[in-house]
PDB file of N, CA and C in Angstrom:
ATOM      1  N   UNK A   1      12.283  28.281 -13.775  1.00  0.00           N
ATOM      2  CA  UNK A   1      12.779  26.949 -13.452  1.00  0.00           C
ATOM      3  C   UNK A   1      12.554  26.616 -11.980  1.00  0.00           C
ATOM      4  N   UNK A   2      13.197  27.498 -10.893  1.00  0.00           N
ATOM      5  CA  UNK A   2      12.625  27.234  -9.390  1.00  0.00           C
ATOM      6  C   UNK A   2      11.414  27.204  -9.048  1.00  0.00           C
ATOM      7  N   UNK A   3      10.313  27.837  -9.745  1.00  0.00           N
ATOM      8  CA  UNK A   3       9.114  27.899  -9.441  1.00  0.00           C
ATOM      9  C   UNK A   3       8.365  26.459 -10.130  1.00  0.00           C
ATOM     10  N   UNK A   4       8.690  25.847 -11.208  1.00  0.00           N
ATOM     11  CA  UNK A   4       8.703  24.856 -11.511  1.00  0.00           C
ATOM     12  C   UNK A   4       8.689  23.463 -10.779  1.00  0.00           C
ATOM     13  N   UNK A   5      10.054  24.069 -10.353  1.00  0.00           N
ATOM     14  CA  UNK A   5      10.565  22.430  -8.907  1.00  0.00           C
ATOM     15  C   UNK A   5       9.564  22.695  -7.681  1.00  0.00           C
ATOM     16  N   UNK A   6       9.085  24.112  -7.140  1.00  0.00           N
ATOM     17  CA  UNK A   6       8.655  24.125  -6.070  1.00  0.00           C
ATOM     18  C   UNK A   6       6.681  23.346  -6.665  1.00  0.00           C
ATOM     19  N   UNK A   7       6.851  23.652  -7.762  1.00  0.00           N
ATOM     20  CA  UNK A   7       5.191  23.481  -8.135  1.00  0.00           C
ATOM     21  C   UNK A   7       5.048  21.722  -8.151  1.00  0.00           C
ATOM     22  N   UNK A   8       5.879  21.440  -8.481  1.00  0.00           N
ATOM     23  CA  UNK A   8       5.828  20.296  -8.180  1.00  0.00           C
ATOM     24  C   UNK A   8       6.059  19.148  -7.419  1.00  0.00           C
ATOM     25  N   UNK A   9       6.744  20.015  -6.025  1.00  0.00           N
ATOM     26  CA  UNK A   9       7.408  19.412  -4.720  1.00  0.00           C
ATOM     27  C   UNK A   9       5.824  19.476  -4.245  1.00  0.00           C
ATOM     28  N   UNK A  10       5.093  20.373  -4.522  1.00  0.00           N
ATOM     29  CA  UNK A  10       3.858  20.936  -4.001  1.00  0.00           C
ATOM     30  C   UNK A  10       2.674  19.845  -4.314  1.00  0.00           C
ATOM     31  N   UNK A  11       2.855  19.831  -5.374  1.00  0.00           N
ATOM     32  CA  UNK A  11       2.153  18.421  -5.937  1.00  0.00           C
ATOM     33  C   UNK A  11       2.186  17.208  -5.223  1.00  0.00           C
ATOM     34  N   UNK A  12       3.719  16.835  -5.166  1.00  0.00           N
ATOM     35  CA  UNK A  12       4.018  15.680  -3.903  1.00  0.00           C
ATOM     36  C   UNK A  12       3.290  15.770  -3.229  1.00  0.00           C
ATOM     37  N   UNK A  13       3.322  16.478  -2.252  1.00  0.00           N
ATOM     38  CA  UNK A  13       2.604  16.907  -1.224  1.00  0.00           C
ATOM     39  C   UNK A  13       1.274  16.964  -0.826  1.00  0.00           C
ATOM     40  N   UNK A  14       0.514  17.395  -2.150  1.00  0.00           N
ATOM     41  CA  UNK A  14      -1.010  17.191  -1.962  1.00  0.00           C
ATOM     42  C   UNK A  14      -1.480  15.817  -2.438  1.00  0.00           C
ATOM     43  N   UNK A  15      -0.279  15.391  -2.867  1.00  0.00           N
ATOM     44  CA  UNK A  15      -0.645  13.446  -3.094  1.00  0.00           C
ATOM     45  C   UNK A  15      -0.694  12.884  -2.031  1.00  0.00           C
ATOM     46  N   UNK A  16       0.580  12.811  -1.273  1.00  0.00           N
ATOM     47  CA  UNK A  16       0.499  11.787  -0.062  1.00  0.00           C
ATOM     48  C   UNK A  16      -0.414  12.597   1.092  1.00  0.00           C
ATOM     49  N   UNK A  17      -1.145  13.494   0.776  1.00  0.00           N
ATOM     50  CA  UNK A  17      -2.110  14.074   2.114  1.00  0.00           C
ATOM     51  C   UNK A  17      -3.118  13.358   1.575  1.00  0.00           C
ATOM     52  N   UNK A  18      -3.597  13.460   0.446  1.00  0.00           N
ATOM     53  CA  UNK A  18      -4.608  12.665  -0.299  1.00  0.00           C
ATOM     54  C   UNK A  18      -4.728  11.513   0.074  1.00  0.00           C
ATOM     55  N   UNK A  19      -3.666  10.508  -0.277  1.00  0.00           N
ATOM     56  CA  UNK A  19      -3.735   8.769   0.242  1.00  0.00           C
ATOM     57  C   UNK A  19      -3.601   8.897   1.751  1.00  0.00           C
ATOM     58  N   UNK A  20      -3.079  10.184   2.527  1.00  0.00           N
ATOM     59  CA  UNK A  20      -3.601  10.049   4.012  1.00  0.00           C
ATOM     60  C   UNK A  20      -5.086   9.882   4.228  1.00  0.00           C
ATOM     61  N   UNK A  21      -5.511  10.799   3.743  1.00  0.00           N
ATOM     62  CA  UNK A  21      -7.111  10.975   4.039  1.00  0.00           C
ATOM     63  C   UNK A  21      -7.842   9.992   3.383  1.00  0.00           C
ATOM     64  N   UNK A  22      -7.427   9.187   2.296  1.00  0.00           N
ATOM     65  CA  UNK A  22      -8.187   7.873   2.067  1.00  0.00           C
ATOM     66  C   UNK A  22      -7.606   6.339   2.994  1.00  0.00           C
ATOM     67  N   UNK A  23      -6.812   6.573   3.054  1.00  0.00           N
ATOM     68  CA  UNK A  23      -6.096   5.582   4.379  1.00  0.00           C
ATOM     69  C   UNK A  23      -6.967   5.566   5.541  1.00  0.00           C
ATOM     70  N   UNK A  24      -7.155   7.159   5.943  1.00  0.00           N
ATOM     71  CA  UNK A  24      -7.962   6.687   7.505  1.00  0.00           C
ATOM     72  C   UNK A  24      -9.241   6.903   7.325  1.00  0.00           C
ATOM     73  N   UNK A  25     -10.245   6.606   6.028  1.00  0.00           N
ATOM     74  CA  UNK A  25     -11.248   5.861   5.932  1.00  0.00           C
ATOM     75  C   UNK A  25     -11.237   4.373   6.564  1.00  0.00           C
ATOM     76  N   UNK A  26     -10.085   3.519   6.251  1.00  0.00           N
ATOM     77  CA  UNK A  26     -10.131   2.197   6.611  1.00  0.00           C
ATOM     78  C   UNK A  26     -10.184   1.844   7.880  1.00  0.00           C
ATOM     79  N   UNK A  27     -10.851   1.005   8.205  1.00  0.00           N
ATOM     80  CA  UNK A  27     -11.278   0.311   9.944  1.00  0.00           C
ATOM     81  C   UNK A  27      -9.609   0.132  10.696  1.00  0.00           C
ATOM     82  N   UNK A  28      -9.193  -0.808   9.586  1.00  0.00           N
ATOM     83  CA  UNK A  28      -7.973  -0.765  10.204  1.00  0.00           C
ATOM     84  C   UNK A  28      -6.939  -0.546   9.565  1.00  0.00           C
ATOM     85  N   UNK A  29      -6.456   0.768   9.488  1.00  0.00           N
ATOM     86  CA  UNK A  29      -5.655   1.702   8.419  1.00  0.00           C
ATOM     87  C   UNK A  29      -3.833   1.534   8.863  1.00  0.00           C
ATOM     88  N   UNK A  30      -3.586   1.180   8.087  1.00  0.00           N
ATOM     89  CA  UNK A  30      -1.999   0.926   8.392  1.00  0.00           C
ATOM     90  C   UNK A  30      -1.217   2.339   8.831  1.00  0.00           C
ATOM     91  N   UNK A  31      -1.119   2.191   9.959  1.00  0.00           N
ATOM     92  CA  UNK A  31      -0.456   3.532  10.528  1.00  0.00           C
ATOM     93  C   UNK A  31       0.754   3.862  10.496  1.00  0.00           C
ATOM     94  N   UNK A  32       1.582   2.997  10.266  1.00  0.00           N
ATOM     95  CA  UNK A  32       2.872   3.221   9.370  1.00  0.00           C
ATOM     96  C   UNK A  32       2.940   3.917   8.112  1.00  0.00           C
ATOM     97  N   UNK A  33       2.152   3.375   6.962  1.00  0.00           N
ATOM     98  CA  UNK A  33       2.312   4.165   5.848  1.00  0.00           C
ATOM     99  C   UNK A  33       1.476   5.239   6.118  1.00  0.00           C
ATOM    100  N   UNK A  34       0.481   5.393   6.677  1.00  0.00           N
ATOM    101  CA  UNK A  34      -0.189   7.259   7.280  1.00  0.00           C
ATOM    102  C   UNK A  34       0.863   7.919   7.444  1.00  0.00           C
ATOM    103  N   UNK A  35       1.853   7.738   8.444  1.00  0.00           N
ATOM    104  CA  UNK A  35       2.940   8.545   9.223  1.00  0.00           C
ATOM    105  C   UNK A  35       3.761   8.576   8.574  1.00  0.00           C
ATOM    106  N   UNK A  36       4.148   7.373   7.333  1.00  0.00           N
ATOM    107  CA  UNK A  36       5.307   8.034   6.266  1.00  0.00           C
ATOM    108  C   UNK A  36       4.893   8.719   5.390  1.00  0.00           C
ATOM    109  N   UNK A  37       3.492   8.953   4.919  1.00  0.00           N
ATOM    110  CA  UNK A  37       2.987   9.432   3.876  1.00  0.00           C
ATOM    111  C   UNK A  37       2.855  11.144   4.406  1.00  0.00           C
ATOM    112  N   UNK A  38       2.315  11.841   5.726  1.00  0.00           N
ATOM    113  CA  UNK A  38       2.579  12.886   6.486  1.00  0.00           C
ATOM    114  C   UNK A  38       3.917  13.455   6.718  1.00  0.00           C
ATOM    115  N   UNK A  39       4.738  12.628   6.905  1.00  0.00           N
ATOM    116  CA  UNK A  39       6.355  12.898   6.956  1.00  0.00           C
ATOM    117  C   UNK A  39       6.321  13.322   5.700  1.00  0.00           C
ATOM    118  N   UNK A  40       6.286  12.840   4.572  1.00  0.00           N
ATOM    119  CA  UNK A  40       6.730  12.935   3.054  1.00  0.00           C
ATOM    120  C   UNK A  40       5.909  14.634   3.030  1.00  0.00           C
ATOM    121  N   UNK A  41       4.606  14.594   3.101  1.00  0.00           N
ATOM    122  CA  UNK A  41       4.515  15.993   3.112  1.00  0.00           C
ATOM    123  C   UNK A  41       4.814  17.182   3.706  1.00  0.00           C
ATOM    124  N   UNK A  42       5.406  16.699   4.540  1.00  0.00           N
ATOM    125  CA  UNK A  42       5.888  18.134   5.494  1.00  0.00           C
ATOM    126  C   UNK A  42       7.248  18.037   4.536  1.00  0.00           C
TER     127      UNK A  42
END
């Protein structure tokens, strides 16, 4: 069951790094949601 919750906190995590790294493709990338989306993964 704990390994469960952590597998999927983990998941979180490699999502919003994901929409980081497609975010700062953009010219002009909203740097607010970058920095909440980095927060969320740590």
């Amino acid at each position: 069951m704990k390994e469960e919750v952590v597998l999927r906190w983990l998941k979180k995590a490699e999502n919003d790094l994901k929409t980081v790294k497609h975010l700062l493709i953009l010219e002009d990338a909203p740097t607010d949601v970058i920095a909440f989306h980095c927060q969320q993964a740590v």
